[in-house]
Protein backbone atom coordinates (compact mmCIF):
# COMPACT_ATOMS: atom_id res chain seq x y z
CA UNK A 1 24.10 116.21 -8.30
CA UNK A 2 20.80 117.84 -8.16
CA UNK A 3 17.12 116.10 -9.08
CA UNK A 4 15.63 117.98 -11.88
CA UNK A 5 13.16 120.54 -10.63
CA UNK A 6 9.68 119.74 -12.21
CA UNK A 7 7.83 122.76 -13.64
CA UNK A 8 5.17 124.36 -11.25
CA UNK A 9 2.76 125.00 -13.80
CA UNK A 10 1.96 121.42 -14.81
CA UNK A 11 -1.34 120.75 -12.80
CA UNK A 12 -1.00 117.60 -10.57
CA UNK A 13 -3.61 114.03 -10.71
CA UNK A 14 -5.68 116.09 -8.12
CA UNK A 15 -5.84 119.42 -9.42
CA UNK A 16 -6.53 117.84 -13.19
CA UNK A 17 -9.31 115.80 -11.66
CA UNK A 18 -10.63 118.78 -9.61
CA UNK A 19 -10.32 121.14 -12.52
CA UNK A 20 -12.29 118.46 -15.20
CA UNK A 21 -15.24 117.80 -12.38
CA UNK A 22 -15.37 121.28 -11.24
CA UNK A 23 -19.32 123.28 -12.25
CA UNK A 24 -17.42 125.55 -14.66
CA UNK A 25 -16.36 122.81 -17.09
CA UNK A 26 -19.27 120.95 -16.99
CA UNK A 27 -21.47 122.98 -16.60
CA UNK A 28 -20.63 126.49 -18.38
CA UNK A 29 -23.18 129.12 -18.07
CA UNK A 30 -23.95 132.37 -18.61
CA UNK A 31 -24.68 132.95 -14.73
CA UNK A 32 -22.55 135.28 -12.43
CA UNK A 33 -18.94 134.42 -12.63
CA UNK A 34 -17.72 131.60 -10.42
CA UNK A 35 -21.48 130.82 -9.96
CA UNK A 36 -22.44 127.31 -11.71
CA UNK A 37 -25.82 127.31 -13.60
CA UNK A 38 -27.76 124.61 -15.14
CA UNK A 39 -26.73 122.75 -17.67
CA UNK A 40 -27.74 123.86 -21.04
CA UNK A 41 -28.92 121.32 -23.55
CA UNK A 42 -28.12 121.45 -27.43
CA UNK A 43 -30.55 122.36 -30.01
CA UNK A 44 -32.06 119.49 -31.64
CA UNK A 45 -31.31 118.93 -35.27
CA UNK A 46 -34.49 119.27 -37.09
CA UNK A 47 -33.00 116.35 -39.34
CA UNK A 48 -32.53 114.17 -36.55
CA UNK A 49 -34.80 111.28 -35.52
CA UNK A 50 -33.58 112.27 -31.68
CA UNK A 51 -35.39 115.30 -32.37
CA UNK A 52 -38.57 113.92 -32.77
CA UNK A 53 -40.29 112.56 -29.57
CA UNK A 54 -43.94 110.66 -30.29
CA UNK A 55 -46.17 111.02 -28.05
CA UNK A 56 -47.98 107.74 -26.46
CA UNK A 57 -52.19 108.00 -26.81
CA UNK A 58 -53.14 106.45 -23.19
CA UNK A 59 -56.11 105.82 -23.84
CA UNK A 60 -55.70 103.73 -27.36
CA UNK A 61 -52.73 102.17 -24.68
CA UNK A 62 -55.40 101.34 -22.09
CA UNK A 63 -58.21 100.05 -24.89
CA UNK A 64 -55.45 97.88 -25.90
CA UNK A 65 -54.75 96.48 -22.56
CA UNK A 66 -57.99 95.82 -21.80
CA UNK A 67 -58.42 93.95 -25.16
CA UNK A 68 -55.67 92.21 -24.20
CA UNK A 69 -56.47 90.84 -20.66
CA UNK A 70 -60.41 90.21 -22.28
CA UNK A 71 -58.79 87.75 -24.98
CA UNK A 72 -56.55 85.69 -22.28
CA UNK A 73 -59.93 85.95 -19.68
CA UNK A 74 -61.58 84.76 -22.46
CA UNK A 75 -58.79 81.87 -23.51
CA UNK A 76 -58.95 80.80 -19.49
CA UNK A 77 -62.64 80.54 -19.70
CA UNK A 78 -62.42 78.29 -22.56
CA UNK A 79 -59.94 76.22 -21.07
CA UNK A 80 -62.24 76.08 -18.37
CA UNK A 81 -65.10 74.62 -20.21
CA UNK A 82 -63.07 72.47 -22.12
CA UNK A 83 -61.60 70.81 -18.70
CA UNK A 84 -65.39 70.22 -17.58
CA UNK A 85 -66.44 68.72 -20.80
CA UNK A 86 -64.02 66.33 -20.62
CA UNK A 87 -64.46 65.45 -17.47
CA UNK A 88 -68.22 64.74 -18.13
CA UNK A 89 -67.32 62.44 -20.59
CA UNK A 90 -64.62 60.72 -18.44
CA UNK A 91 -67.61 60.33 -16.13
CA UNK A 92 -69.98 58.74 -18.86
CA UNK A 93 -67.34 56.59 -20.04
CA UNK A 94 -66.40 55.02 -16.43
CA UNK A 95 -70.20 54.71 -15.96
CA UNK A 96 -70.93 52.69 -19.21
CA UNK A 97 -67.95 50.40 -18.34
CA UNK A 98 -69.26 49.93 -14.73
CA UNK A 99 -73.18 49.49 -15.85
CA UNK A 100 -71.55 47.07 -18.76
CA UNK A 101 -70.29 44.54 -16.46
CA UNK A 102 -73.01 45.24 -13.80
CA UNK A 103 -75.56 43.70 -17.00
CA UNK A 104 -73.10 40.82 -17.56
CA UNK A 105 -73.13 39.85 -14.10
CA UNK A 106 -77.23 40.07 -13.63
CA UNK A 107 -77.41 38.60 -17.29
CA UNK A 108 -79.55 41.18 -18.46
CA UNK A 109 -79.84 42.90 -22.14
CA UNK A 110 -79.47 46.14 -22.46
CA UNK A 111 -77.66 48.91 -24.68
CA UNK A 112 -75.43 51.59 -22.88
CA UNK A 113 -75.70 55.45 -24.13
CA UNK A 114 -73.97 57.93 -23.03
CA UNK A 115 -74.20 61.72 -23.42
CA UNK A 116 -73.18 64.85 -21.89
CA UNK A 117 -77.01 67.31 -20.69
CA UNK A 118 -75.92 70.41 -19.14
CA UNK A 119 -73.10 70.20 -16.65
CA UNK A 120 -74.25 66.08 -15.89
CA UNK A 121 -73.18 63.40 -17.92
CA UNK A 122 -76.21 61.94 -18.73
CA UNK A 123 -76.18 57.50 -19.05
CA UNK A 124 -78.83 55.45 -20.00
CA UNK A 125 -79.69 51.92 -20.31
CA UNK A 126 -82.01 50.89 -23.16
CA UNK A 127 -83.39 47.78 -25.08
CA UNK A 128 -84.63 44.53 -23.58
CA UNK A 129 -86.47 43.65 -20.01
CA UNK A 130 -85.23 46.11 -17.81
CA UNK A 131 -88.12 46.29 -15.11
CA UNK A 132 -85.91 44.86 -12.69
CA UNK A 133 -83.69 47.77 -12.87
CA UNK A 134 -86.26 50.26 -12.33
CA UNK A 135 -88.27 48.70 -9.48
CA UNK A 136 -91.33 49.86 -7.31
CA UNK A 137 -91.96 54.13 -8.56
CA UNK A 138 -87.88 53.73 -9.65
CA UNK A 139 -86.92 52.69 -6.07
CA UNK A 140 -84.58 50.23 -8.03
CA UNK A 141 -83.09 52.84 -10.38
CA UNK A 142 -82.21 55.45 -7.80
CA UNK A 143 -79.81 53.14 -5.83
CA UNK A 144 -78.40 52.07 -9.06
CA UNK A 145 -77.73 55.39 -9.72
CA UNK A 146 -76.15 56.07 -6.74
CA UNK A 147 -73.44 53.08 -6.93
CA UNK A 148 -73.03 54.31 -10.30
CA UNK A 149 -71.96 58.03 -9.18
CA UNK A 150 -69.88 56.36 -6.20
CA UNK A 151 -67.89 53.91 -8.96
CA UNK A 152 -67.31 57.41 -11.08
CA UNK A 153 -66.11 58.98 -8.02
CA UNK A 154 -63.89 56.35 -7.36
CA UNK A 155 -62.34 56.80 -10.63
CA UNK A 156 -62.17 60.23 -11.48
CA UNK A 157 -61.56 61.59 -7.66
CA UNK A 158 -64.49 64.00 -8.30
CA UNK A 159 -67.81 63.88 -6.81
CA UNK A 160 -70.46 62.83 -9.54
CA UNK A 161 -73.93 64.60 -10.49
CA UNK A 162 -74.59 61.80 -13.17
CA UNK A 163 -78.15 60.85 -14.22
CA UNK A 164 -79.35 57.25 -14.80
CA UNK A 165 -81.94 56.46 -16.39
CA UNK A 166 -82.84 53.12 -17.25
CA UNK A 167 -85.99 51.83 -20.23
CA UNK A 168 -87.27 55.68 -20.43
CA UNK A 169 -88.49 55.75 -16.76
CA UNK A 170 -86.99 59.29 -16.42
CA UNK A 171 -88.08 60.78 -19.80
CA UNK A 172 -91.74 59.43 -19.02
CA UNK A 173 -91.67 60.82 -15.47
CA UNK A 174 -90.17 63.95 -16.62
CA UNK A 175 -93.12 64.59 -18.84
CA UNK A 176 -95.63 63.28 -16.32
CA UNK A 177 -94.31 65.59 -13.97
CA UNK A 178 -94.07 68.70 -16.36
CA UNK A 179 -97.64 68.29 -16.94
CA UNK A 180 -98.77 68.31 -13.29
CA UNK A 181 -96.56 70.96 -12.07
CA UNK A 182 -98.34 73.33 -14.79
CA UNK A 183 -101.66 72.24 -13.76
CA UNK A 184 -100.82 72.99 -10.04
CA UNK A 185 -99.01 76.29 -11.26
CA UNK A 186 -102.76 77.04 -12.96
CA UNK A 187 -104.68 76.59 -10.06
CA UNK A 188 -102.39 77.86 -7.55
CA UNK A 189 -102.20 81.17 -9.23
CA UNK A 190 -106.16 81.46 -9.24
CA UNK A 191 -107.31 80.11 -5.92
CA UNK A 192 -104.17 82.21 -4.30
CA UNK A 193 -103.86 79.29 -2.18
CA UNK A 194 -100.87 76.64 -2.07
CA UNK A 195 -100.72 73.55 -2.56
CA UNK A 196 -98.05 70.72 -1.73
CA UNK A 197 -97.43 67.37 -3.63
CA UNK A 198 -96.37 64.31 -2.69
CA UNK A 199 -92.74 63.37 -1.75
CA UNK A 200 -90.32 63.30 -4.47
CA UNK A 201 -86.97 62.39 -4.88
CA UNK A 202 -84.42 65.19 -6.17
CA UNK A 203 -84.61 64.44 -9.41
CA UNK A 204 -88.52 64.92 -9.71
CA UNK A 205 -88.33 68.22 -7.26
CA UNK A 206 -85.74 69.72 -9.89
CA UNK A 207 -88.55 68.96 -12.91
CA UNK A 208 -91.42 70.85 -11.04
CA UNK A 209 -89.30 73.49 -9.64
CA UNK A 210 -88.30 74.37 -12.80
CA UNK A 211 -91.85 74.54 -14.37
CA UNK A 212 -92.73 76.77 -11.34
CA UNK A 213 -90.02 78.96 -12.16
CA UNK A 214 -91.51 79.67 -15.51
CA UNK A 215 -94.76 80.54 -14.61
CA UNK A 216 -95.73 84.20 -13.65
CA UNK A 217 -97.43 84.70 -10.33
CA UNK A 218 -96.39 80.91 -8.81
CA UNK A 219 -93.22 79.78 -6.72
CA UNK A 220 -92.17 77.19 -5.49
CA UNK A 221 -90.23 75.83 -2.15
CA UNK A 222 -89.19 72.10 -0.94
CA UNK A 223 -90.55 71.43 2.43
CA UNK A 224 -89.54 68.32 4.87
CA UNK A 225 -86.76 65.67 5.24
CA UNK A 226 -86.02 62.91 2.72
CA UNK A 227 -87.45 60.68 1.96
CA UNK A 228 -90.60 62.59 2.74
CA UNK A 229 -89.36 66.21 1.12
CA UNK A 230 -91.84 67.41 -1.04
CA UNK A 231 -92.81 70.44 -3.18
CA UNK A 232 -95.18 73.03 -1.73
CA UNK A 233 -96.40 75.54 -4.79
CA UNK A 234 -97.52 78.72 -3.61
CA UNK A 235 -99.06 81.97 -4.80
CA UNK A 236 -97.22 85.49 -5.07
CA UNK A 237 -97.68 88.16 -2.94
């Protein structure tokens, strides 16, 4: 018995998939015959949302980008602030607790305050006999200061710029010093010749450096090692 003959014009797997990938079928054009061409596109439906392509302004894109990074630059910045801040009042809280049982210990009277000037928390202690603290020209009060800002440190793992000042010695110097260093700035800037003060510590350099600063004609430079720096005013050229 013979196997049924199969017809020879059915197309085979290959010649099917040949023929259906094949240029011609997907891609008919009007070119030269048995020459593919490029595919052709349909028309768009005026109807049709596909039809309609917006078009993207760049530069309202770019304003909006750049609005965009200035609001979180501006979100960082007061995330930054707010991290110092409270830091500075960590600080002034660890130094009233420190100066608090530094008073109890010496039995001495005295109210803590606490405040934030600047970028230093600023601590001072007021109320009853407090010479003691302050000592010869604030000799006294600068070392206090100092084992204040270490005891900070201690706590808060960050180096301290606190001010101390105890029974208004600071305000009072700060004014006595404002005072001279626009004197000085007066007669600096009409003699044309400098003149140089007498030591200071950092804090009282800062107070007439800044008064310098503000004066037209004057500056100022620190001169010399501590505890023998001083301020040496000196005319413009």
């Amino acid at each position: 018995m013979s196997a049924p003959q199969t017809p020879t014009d059915t197309p085979t797997p290959a010649a099917a998939v040949s023929e259906a990938t094949s240029g011609d079928v997907l891609s008919p054009t009007p070119g030269t015959a048995g020459e593919p061409g490029p595919a052709a596109l349909p028309d768009a439906d005026a109807d049709s949302d596909d039809a309609v392509v917006d078009l993207v302004d760049t530069d309202e894109a770019d304003e909006a980008d750049e609005a965009d990074e200035a609001d979180e630059a501006d979100e960082i910045d007061d995330e930054a602030e707010g991290a110092v801040d409270d830091l500075l009042v960590r600080e002034g809280d660890v130094a009233g607790d420190y100066l608090e049982r530094l008073l109890d210990i010496l039995d001495v009277d005295g109210d803590i305050d606490l405040d934030v000037e600047g970028d230093r928390a600023s601590v001072a202690i007021v109320g009853g006999r407090l010479n003691d603290l302050i000592g010869a020209e604030g000799a006294t009060l600068e070392a206090l200061q100092e084992l204040t800002r270490l005891a900070v440190a201690q706590s808060t793992g960050v180096r301290s710029r606190l001010m101390l000042d105890v029974g208004g010695f600071r305000a009072k110097r700060r004014s006595d010093l404002t005072a001279l260093a626009g004197e000085v700035a007066r007669r600096v800037g009409q003699s044309r010749q400098p003149e140089r003060l007498s030591p200071m510590n950092p804090f009282e350099r800062k107070v007439v450096h800044d008064v310098i600063a503000s004066v037209a004609g004057v500056h100022s430079e620190s001169e010399g090692e501590e505890p023998n720096r001083r301020v040496v005013v000196l005319p413009d050229a």
